[in-house]
N, C-alpha and C. Protein backbone atom coordinates (compact mmCIF):
# COMPACT_ATOMS: atom_id res chain seq x y z
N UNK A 1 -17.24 -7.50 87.76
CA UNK A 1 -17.96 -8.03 86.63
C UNK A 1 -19.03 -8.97 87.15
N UNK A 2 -20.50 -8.82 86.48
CA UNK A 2 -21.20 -9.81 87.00
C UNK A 2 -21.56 -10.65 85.90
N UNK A 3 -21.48 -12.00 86.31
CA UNK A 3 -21.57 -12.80 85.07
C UNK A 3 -23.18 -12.78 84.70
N UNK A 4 -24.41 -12.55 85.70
CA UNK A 4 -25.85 -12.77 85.48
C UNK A 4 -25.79 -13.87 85.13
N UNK A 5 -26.15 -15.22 85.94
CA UNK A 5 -26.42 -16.37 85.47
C UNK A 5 -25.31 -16.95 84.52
N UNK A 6 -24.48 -16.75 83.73
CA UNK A 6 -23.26 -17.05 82.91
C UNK A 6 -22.39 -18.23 83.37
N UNK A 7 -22.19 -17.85 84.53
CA UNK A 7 -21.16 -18.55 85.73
C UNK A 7 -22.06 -20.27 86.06
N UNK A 8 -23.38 -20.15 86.36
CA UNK A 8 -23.76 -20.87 86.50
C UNK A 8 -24.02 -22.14 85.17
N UNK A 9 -24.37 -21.44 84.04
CA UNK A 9 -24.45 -22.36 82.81
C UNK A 9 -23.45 -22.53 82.37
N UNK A 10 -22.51 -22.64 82.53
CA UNK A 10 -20.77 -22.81 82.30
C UNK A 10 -20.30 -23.87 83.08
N UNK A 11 -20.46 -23.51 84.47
CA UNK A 11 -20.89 -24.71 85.48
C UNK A 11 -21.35 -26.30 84.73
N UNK A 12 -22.25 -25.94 84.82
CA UNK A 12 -23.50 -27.31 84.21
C UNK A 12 -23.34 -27.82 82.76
N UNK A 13 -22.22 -27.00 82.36
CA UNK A 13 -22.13 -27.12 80.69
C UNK A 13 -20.91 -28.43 80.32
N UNK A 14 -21.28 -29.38 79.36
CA UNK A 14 -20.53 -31.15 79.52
C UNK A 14 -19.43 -30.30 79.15
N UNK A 15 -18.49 -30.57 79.12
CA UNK A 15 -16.85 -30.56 78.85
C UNK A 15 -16.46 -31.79 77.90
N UNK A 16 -15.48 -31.75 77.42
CA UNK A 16 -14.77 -30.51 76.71
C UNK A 16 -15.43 -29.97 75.88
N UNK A 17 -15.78 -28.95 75.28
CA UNK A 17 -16.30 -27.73 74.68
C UNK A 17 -15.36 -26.54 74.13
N UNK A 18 -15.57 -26.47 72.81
CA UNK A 18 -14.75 -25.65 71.94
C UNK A 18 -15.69 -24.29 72.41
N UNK A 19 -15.01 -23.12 71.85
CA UNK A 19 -15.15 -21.99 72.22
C UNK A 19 -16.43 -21.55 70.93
N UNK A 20 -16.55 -22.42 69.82
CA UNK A 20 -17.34 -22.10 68.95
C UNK A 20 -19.02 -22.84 69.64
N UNK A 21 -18.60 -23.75 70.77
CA UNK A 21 -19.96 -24.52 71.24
C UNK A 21 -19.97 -23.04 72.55
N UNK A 22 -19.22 -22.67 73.39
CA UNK A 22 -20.07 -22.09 74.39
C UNK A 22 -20.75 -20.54 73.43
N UNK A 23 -20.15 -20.22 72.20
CA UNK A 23 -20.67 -18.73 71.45
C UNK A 23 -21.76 -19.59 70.53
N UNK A 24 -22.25 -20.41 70.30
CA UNK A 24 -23.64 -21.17 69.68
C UNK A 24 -24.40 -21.13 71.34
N UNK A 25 -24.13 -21.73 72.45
CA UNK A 25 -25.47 -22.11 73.00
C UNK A 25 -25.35 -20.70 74.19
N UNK A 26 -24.52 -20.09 74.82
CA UNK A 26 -24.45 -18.85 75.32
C UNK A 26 -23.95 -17.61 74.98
N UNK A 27 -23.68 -17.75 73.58
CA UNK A 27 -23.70 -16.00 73.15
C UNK A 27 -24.18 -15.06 73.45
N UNK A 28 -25.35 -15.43 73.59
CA UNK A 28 -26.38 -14.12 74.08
C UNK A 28 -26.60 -13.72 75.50
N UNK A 29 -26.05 -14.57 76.17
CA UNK A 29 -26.09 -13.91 77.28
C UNK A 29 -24.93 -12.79 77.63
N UNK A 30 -25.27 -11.97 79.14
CA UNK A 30 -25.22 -10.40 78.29
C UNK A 30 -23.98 -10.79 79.92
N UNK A 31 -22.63 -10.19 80.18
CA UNK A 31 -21.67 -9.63 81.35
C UNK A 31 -22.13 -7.94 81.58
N UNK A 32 -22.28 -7.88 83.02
CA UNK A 32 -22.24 -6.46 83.23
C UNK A 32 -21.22 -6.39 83.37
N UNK A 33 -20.86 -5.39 83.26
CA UNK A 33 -19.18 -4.65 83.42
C UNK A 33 -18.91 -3.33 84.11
N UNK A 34 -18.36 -2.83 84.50
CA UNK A 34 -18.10 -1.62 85.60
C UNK A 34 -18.41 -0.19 84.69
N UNK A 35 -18.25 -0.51 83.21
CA UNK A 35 -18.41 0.59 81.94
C UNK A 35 -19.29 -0.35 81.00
N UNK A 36 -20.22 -1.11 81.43
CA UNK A 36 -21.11 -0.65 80.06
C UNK A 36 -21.78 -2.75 80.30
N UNK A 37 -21.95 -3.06 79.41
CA UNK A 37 -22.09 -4.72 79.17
C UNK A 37 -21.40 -5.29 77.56
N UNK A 38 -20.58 -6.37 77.71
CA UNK A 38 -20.89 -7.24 76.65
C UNK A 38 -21.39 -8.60 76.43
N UNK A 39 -22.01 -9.02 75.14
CA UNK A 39 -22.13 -10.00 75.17
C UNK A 39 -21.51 -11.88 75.29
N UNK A 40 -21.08 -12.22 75.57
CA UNK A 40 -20.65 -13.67 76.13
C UNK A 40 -19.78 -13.89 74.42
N UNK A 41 -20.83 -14.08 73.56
CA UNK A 41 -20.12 -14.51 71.92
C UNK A 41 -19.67 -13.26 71.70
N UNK A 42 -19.86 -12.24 71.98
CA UNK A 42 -18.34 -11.07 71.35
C UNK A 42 -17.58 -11.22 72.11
N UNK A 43 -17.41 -11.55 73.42
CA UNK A 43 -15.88 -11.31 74.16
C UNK A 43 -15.34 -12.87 73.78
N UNK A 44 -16.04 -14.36 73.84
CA UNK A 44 -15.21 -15.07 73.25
C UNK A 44 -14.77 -14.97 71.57
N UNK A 45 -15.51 -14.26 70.94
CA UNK A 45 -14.84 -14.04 69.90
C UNK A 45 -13.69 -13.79 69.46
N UNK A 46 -13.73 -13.05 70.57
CA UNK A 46 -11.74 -12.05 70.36
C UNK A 46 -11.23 -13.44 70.98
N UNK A 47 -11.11 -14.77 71.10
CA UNK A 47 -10.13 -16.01 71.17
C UNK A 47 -10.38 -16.35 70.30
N UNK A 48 -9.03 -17.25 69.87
CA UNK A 48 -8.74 -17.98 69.00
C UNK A 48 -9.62 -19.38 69.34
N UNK A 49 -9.82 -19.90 68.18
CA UNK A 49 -10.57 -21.42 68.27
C UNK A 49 -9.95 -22.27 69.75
N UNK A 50 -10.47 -22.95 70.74
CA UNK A 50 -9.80 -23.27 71.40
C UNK A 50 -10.63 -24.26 72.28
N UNK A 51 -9.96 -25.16 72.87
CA UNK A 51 -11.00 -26.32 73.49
C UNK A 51 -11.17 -26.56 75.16
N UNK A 52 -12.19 -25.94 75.94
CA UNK A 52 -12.07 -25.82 77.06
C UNK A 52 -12.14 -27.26 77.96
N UNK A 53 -11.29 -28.21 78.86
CA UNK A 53 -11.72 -29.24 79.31
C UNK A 53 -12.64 -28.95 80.54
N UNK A 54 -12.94 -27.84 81.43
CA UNK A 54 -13.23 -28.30 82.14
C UNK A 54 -13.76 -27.17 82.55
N UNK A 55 -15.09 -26.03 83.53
CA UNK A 55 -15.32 -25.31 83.73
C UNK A 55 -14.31 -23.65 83.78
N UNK A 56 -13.78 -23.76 84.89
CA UNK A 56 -12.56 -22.83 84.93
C UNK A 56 -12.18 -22.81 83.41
N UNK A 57 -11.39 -23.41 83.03
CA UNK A 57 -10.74 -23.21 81.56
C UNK A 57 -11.51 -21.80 81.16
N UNK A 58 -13.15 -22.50 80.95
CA UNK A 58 -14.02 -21.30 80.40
C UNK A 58 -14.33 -20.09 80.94
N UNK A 59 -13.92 -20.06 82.37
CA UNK A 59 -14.59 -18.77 82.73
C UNK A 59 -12.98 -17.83 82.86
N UNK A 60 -12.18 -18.52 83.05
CA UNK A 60 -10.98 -17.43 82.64
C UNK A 60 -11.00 -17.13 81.31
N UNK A 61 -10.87 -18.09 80.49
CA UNK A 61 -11.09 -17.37 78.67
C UNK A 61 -11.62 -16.30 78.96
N UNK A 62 -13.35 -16.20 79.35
CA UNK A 62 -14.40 -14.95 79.91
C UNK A 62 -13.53 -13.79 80.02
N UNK A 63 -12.90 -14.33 80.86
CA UNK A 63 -12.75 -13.23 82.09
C UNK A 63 -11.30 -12.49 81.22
N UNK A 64 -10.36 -12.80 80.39
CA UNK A 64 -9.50 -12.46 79.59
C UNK A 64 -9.77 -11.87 78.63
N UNK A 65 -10.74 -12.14 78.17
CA UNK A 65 -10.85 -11.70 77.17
C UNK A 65 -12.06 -10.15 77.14
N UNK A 66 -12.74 -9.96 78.05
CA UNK A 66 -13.55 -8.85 78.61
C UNK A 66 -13.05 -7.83 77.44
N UNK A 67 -13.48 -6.46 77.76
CA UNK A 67 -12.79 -5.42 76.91
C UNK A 67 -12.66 -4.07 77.96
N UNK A 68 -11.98 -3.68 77.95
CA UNK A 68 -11.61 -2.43 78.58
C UNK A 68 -13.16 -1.85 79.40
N UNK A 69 -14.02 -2.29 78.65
CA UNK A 69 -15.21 -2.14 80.02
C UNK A 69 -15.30 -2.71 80.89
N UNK A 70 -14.61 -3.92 81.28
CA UNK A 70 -14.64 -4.23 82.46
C UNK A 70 -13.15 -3.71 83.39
N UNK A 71 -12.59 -2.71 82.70
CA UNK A 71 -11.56 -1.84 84.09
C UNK A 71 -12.33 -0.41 84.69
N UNK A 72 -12.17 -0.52 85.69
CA UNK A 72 -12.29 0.81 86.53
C UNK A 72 -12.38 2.17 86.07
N UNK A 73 -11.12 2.20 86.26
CA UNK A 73 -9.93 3.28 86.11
C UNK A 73 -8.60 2.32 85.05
N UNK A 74 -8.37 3.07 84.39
CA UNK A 74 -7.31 2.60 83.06
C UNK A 74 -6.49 3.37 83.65
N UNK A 75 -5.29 2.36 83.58
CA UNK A 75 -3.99 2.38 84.16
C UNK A 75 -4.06 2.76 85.80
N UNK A 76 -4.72 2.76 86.21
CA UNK A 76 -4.67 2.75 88.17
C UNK A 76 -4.40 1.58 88.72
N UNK A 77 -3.51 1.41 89.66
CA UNK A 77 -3.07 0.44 90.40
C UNK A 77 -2.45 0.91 91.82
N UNK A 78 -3.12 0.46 92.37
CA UNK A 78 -3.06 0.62 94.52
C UNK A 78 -1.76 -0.22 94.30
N UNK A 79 -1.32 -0.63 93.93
CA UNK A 79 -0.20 -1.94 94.19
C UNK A 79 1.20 -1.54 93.55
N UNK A 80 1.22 -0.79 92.80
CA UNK A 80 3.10 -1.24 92.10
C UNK A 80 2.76 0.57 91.45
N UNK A 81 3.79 1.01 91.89
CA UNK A 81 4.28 2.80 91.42
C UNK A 81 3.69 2.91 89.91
N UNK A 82 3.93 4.05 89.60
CA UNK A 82 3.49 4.58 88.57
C UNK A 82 4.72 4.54 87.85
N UNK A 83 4.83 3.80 87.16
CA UNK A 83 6.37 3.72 86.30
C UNK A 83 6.99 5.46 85.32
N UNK A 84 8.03 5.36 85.53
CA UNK A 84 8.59 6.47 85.50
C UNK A 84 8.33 6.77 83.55
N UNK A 85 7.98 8.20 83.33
CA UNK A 85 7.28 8.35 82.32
C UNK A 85 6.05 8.12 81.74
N UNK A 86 5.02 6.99 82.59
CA UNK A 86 3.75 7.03 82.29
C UNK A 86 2.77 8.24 82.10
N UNK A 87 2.09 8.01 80.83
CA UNK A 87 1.37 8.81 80.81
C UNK A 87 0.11 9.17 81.65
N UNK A 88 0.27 8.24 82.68
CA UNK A 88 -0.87 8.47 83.90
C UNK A 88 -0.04 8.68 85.13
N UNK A 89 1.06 8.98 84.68
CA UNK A 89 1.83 10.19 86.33
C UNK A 89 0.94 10.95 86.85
N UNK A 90 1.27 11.16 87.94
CA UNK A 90 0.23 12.28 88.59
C UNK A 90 1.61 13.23 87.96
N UNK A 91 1.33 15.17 88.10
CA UNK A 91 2.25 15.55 88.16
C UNK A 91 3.01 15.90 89.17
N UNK A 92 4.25 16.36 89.28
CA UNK A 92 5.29 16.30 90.04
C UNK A 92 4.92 17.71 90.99
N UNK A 93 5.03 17.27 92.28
CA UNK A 93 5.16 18.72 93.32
C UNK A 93 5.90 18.24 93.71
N UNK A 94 6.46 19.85 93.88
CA UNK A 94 7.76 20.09 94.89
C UNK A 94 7.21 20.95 96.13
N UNK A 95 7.84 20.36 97.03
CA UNK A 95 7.73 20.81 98.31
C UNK A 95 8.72 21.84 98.59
C-alpha cells in the first residue's frame, strides 16, 4: 500500500484527533492499493467515531480498515496451511 504523501500529513497532524477531524482535513487524499485506490475519508469511514492520541493510532486505523483492495491474493498465505475444507484448497493429488 502506498500512502502518497498520507503518512507524512498524519505525521505533522496535532493530536489527539477524532477520526471525523483526519476525514474533514485528509479525506481526499487518495491510498494506492495492490487492486485499485481508495480514498483516506471512505476507508476511515468504515470506523466507528474514535479518538486518535498520537500518530500510529492513525495510521493503523488506515491501515485496518483498507478494503479488500489492498490484498494480493484473497485467502493466500506462505505462512500457516490451508485449513482443511477451505474453499481455496488447492485440489488433492495422489501420487
Amino acid at each position: 500500500m502506498l500512502l502518497n504523501g498520507t503518512g507524512d500529513v498524519i505525521d505533522d497532524y496535532d493530536y489527539p484527533a477524532t477520526t471525523e477531524d483526519l476525514i474533514a482535513d485528509y479525506g481526499d487524499h487518495t491510498l494506492e492499493l495492490p487492486n485499485g485506490s481508495e480514498q483516506v475519508g471512505d476507508v476511515l469511514a468504515r470506523l466507528e467515531s474514535e479518538t486518535f492520541n498520537n500518530p500510529e493510532e492513525a495510521r493503523f486505523a488506515i491501515y485496518t480498515a483498507v478494503s479488500e483492495k489492498a490484498i494480493g491474493r484473497v485467502g493466500y498465505s506462505d505462512r500457516d496451511p490451508t485449513p482443511v475444507g477451505s474453499p481455496y484448497a488447492p485440489d488433492a493429488v495422489s501420487f
